[in-house]
Protein backbone atom coordinates (compact mmCIF):
# COMPACT_ATOMS: atom_id res chain seq x y z
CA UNK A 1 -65.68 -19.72 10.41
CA UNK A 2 -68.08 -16.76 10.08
CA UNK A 3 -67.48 -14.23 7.39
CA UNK A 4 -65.83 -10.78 8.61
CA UNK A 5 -67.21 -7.29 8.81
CA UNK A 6 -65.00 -4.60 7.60
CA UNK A 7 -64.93 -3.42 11.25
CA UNK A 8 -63.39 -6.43 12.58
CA UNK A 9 -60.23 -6.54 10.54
CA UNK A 10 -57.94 -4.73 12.91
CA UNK A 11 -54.69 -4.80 10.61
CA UNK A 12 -55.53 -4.97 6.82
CA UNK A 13 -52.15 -5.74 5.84
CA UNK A 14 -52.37 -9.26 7.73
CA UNK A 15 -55.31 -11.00 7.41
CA UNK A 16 -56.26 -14.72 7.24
CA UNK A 17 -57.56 -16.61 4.02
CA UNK A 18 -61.34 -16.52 4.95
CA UNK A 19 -61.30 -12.83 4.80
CA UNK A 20 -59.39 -12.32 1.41
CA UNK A 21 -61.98 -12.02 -0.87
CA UNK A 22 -64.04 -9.68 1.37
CA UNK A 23 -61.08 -8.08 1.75
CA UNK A 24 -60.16 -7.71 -2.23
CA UNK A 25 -63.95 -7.01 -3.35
CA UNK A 26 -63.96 -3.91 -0.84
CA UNK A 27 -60.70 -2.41 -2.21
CA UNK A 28 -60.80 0.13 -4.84
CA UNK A 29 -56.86 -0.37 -5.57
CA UNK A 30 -55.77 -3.70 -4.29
CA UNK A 31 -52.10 -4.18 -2.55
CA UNK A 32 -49.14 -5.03 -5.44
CA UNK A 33 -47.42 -7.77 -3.05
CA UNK A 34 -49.03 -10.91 -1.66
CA UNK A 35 -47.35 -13.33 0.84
CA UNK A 36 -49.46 -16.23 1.32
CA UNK A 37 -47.84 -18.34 3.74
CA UNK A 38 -48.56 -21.38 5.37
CA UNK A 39 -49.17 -25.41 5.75
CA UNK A 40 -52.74 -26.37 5.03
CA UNK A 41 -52.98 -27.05 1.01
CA UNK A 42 -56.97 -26.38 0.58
CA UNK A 43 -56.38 -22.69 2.15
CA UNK A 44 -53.38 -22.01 -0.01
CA UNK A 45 -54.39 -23.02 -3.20
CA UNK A 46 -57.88 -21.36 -2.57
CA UNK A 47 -56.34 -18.16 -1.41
CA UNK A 48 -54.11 -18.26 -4.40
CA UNK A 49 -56.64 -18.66 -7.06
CA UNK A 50 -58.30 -15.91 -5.64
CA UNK A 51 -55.58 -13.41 -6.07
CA UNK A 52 -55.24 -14.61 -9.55
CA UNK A 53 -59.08 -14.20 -10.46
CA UNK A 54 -58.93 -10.71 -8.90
CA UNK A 55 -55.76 -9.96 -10.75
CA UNK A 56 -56.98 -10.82 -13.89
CA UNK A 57 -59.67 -8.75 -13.59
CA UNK A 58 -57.65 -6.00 -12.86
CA UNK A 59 -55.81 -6.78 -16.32
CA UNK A 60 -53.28 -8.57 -15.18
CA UNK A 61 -53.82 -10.89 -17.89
CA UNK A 62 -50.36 -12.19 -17.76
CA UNK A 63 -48.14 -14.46 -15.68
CA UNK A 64 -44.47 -15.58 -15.02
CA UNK A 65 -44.25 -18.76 -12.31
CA UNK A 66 -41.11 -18.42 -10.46
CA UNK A 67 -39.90 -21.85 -8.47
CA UNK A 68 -37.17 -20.83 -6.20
CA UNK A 69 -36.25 -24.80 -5.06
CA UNK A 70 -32.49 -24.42 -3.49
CA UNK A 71 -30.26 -21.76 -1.72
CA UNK A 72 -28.37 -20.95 -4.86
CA UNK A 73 -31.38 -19.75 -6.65
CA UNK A 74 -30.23 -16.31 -8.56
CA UNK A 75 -32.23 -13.49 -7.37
CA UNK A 76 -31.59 -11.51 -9.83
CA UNK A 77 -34.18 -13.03 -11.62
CA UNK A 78 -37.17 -11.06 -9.40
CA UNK A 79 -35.68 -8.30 -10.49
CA UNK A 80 -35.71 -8.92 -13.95
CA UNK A 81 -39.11 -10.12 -14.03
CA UNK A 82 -40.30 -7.09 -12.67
CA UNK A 83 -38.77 -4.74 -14.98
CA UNK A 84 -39.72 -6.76 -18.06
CA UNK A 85 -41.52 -5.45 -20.78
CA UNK A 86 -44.79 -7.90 -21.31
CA UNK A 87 -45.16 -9.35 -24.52
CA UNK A 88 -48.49 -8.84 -24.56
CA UNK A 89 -50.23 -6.92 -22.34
CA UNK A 90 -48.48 -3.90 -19.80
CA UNK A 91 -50.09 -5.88 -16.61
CA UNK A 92 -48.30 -9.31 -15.11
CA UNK A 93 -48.71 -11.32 -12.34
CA UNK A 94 -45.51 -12.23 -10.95
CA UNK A 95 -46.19 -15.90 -9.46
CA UNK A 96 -42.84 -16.36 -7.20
CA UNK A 97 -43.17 -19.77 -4.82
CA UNK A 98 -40.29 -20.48 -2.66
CA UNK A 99 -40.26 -24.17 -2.26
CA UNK A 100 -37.55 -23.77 0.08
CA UNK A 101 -37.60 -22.48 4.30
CA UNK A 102 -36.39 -18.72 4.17
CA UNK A 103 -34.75 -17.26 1.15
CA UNK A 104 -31.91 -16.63 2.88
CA UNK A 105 -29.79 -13.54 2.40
CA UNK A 106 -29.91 -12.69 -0.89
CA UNK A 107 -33.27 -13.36 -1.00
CA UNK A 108 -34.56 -11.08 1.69
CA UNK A 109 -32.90 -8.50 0.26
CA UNK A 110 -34.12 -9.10 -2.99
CA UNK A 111 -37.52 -8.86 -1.75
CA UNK A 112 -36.57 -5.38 0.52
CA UNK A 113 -35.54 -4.03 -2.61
CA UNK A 114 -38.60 -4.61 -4.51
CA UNK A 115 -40.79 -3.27 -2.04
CA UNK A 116 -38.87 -0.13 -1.55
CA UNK A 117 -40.40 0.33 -5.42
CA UNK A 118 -43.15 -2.08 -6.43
CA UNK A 119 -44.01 -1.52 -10.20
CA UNK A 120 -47.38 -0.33 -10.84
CA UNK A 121 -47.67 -2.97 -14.23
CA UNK A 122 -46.93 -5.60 -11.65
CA UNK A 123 -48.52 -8.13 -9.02
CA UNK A 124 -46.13 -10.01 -7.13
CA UNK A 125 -47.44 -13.18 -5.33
CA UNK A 126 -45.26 -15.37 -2.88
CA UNK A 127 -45.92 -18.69 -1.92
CA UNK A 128 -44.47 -20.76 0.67
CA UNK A 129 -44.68 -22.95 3.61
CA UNK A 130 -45.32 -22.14 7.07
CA UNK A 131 -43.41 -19.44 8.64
CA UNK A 132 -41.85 -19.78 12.43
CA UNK A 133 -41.44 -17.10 14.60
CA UNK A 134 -38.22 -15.84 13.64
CA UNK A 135 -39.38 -15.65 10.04
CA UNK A 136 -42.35 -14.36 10.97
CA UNK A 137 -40.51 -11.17 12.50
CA UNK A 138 -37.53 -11.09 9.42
CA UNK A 139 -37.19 -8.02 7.99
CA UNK A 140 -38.69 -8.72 4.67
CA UNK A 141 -41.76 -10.30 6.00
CA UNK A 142 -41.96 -6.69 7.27
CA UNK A 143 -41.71 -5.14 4.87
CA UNK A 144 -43.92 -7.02 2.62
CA UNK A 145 -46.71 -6.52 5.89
CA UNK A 146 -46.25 -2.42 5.51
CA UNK A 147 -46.75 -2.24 2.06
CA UNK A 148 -48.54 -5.35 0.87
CA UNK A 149 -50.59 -8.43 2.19
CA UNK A 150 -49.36 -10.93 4.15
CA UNK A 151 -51.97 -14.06 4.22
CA UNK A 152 -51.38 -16.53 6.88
CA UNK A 153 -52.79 -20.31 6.44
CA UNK A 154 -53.26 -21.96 9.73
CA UNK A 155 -54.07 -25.37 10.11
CA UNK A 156 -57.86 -25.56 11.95
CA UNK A 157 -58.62 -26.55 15.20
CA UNK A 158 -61.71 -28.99 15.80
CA UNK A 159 -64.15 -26.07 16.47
CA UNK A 160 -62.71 -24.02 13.68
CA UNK A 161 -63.09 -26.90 10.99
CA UNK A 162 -66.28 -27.39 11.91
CA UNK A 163 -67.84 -24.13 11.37
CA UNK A 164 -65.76 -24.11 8.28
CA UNK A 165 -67.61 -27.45 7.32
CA UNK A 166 -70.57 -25.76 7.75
CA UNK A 167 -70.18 -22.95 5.65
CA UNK A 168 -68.77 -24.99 2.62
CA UNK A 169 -71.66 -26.95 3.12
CA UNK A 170 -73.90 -23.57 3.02
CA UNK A 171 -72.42 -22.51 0.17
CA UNK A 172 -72.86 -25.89 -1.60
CA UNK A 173 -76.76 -25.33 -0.94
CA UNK A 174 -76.90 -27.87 2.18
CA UNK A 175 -77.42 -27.27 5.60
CA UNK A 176 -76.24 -29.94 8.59
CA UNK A 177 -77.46 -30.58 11.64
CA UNK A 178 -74.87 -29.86 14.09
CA UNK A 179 -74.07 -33.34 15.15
CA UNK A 180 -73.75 -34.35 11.29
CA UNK A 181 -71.38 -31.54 11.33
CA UNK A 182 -69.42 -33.26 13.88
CA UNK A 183 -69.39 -36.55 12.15
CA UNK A 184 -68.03 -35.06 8.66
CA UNK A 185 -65.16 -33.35 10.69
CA UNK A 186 -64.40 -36.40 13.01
CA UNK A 187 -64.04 -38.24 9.84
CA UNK A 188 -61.79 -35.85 7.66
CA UNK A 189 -59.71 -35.77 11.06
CA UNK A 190 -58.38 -32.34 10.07
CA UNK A 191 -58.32 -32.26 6.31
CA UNK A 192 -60.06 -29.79 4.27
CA UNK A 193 -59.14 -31.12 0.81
CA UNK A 194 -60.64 -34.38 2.19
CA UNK A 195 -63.73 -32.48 3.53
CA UNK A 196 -64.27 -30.19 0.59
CA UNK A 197 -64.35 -34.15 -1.72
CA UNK A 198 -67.01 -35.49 1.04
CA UNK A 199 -69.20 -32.59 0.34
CA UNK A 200 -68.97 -32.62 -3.24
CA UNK A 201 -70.47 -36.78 -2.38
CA UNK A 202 -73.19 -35.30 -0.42
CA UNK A 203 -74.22 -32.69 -3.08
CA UNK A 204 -74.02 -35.21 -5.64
CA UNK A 205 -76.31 -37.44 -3.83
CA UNK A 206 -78.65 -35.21 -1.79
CA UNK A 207 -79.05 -31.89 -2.93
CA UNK A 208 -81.83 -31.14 -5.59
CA UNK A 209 -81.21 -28.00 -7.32
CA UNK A 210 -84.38 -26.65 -7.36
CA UNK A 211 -84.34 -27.00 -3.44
CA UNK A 212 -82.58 -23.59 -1.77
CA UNK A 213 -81.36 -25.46 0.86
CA UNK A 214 -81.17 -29.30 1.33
CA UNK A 215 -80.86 -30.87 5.14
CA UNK A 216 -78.20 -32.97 6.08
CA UNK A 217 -78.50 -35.44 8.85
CA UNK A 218 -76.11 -38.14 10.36
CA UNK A 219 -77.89 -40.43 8.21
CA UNK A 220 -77.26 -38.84 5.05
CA UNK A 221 -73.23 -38.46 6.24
CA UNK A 222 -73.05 -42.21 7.00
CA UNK A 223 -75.16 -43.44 4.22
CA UNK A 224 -72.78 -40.96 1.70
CA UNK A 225 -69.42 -43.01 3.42
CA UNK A 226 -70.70 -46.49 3.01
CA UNK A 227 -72.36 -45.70 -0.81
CA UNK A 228 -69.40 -44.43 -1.85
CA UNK A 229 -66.23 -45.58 -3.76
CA UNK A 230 -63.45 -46.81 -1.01
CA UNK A 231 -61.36 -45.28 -2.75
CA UNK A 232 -59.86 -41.57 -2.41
CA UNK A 233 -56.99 -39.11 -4.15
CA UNK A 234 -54.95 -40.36 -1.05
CA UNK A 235 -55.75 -43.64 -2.69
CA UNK A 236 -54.66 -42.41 -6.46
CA UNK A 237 -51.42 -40.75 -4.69
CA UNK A 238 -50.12 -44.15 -3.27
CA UNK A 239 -51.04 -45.73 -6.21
CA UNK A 240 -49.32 -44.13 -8.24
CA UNK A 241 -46.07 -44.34 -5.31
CA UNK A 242 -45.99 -47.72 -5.93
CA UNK A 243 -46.26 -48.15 -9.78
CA UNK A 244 -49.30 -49.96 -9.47
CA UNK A 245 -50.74 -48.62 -12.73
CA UNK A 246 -53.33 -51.15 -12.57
CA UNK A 247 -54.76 -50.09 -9.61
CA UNK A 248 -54.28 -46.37 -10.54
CA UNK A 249 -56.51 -46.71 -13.75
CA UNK A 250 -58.92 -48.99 -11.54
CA UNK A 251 -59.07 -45.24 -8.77
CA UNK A 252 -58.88 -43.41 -11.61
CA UNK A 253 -62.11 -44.52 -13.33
CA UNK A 254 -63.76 -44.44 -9.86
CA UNK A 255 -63.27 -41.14 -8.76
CA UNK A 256 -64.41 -39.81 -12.16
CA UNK A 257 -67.80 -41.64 -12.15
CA UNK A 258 -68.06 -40.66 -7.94
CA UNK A 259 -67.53 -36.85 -9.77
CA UNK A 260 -64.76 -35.60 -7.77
CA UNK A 261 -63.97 -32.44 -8.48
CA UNK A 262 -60.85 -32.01 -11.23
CA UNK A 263 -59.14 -29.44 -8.72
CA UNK A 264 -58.44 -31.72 -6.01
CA UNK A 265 -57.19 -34.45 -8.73
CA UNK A 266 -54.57 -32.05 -10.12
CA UNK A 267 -53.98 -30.82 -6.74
CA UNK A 268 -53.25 -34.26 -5.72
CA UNK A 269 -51.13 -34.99 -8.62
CA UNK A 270 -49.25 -32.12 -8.87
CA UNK A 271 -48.42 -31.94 -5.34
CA UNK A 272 -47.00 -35.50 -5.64
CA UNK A 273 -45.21 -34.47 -9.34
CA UNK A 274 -43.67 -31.14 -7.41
CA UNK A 275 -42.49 -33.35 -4.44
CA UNK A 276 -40.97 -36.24 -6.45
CA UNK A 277 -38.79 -33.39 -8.70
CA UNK A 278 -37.82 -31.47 -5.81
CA UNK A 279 -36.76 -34.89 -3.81
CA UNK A 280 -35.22 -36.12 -7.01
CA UNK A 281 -33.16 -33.07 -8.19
CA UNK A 282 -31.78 -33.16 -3.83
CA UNK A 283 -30.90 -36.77 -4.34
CA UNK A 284 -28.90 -35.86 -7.32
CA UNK A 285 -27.33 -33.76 -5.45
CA UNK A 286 -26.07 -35.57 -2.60
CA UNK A 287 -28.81 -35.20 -0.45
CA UNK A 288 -28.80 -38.82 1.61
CA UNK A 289 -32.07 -40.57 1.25
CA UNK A 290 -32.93 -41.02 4.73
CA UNK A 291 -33.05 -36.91 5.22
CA UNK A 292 -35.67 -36.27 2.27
CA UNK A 293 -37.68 -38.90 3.83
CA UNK A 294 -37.61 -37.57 7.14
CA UNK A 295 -39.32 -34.40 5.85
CA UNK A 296 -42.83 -36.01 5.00
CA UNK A 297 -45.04 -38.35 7.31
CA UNK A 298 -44.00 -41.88 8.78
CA UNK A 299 -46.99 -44.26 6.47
CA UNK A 300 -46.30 -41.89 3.40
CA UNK A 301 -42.18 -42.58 3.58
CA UNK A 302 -41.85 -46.23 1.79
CA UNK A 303 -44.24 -45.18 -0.80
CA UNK A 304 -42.30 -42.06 -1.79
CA UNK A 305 -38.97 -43.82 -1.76
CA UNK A 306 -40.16 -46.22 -3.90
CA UNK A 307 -41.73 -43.60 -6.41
CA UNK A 308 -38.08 -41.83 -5.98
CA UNK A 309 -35.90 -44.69 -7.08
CA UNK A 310 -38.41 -45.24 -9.89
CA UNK A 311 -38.11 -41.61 -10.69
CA UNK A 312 -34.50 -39.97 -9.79
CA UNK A 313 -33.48 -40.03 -13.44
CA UNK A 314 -36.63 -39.22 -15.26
CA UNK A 315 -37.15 -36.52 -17.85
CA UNK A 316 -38.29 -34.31 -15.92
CA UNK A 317 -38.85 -31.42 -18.35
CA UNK A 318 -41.81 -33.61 -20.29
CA UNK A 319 -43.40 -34.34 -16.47
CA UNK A 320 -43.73 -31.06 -15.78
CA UNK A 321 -44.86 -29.52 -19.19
CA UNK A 322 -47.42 -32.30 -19.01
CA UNK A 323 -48.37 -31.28 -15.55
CA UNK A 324 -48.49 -27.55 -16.95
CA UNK A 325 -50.91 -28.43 -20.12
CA UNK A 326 -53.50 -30.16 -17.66
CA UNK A 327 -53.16 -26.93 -15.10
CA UNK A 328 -53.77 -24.32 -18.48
CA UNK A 329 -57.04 -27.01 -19.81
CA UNK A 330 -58.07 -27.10 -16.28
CA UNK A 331 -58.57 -22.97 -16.44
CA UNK A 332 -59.56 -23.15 -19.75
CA UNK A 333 -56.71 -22.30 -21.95
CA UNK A 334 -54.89 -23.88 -24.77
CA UNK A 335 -56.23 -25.16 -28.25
CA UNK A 336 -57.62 -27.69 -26.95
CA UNK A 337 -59.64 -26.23 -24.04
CA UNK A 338 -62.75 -27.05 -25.92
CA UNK A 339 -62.61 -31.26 -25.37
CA UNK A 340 -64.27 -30.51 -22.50
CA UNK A 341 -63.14 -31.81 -18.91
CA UNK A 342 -63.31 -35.93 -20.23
CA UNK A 343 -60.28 -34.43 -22.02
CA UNK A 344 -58.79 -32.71 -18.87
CA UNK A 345 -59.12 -36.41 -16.49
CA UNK A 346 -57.42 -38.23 -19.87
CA UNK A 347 -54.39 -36.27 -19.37
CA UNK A 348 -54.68 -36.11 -15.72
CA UNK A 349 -54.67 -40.26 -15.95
CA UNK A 350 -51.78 -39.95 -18.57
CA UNK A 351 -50.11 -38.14 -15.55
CA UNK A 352 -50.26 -40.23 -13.21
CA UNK A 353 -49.30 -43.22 -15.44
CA UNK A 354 -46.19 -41.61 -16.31
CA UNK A 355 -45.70 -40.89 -12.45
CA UNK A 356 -46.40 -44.59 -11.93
CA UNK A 357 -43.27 -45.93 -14.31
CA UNK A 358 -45.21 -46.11 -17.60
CA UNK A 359 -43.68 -44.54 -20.58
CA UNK A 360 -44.53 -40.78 -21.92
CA UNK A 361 -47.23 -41.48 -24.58
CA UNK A 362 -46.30 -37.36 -25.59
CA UNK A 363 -46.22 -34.05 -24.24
CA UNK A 364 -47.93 -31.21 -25.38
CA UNK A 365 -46.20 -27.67 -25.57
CA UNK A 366 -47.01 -25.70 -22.29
């Protein structure tokens, strides 16, 4: 996917990821509202941490993460975030994801009533799943597209995903043939998170730094698959379904000496840790087992009921502060940021231990 002039963004106020930065860098006063919207993981967390590096450097040094995971989520809450008084700073980012379909009512008009008057101290970012038509065409949507940014993530089709290939490789300081192109994206059927770890192999193995621009042939894409580890985060993720902590220290150690990157391993893992809470606080609840299942593929369905029973009653509140230590030492942050990133795939193993069935070992303050 090619980058975008300035000319060929037709509306400004709905654009798709791959244009966001261009689109940020060339504003002198950036839109207040985000919606970022969509089904593909890679685009949506990329997109995301954009907005928050460009928010930060606006001053928005702050931020409040908002889960709004069931209908009877109290709204009232947006509002009081946004007229809050910062602790320490007059600039927040308001990080709101809706882990639920449509917010419903109250919700849309909520978010109507914020963007009659969005604050000026404030950045408001939305996250959520893919949007159908109706949705699409709600009233808040709308108004969030007249006055803000509304980012759509699509999932690729084969052409699209394969000039997208080749720019990640571009940017990675590689360039592919076109029919090694075509390999990497029959392989990673679809998956950019599984695409973006393949090219992080071929950098590791082929490309010289001192070289601008290192060729890529079929050879190099096959030789990569067969040299490398048979193992992958999908790998880690059922793993750690199954309580085989054996075999998740075993994909653990492999995918840190194959040097794949931290993001996708916390993506990975906190995907999986948001999905077994959310399933787990709806079984509680009298949500029948069979529904939550039928929400997720077929092959992934008896792993993730067995991770469920495992984990229905767990303390939850120690999982997820854990989760939110790694995600602050990932970006740097905390006091002890400065162990370095062998101390950042320690906790992320911890993690996924304690996902697995093994006891806490402890839980540092968030």
């Amino acid at each position: 996917m090619q980058d975008l002039s300035p000319e060929v963004i037709i509306n400004p106020m709905k654009i798709n990821p791959d244009q966001l930065k261009q689109f940020l860098q060339r504003q002198q006063r950036a839109p207040s509202v985000f919606l970022l919207s969509g089904d593909e993981p890679l685009q949506i967390m990329e997109a995301a941490d954009t907005i928050r590096h460009s928010a930060k450097e606006q001053g928005f040094s702050e931020r409040d993460v908002i889960h709004v995971d069931k209908g009877s989520f109290d709204w009232s809450v947006l509002a009081g975030a946004s007229n809050a008084l910062s602790l320490f700073s007059d600039k927040k980012l308001i990080d709101l994801r809706l882990e639920i379909k449509s917010p419903g009512k109250k919700g849309s008009e909520a978010i109507r009533n914020y963007m009659k008057n969005p604050p000026e101290d404030k950045i408001l970012l939305m996250q959520m799943g893919k949007l159908d038509r109706g949705m699409r065409n709600s009233a808040w949507v709308k108004a969030i597209e007249k006055d803000g940014l509304f980012i759509q993530a699509w999932d690729l089709s084969t052409p699209q995903t394969m000039a997208w290939i080749a720019k990640r490789l571009r940017e990675n300081g590689m360039h592919a043939s076109s029919d090694a192109v075509r390999l990497l994206t029959d392989r990673v059927e679809g998956n950019l998170l599984a695409a973006t770890q393949e090219i992080a192999k071929l950098k590791l193995l082929y490309h010289a730094g001192d070289v601008p621009q290192t060729e890529i042939n079929e050879e190099h894409i096959l030789s990569a698959v067969s040299d490398s580890s048979r193992y992958s985060i999908f790998d880690l993720a059922n793993a750690v379904m199954l309580g085989d902590t054996h075999r998740v220290q075993h994909i653990h150690h492999n995918l840190q000496q194959e040097g794949v990157p931290l993001t996708l391993m916390l993506w990975t893992l906190s995907d999986l840790n948001r999905q077994l809470y959310q399933a787990s606080f709806s079984l509680r609840n009298g949500t029948p087992m069979p529904q939550i299942l039928s929400k997720m593929p077929r092959p992934r369905q008896k792993p993730f009921q067995v991770a469920l029973q495992r984990m229905q009653h767990a303390d939850w509140t120690i999982i997820l502060a854990m989760n939110s230590c790694i995600d602050k030492l990932s970006k740097g942050q905390g006091e002890t940021s400065i162990k370095g990133t062998d101390r950042i795939w320690a906790e992320l193993l911890e993690l996924a231990l304690v996902l697995s069935g093994s006891p806490v070992l402890h839980a540092e303050a968030s």
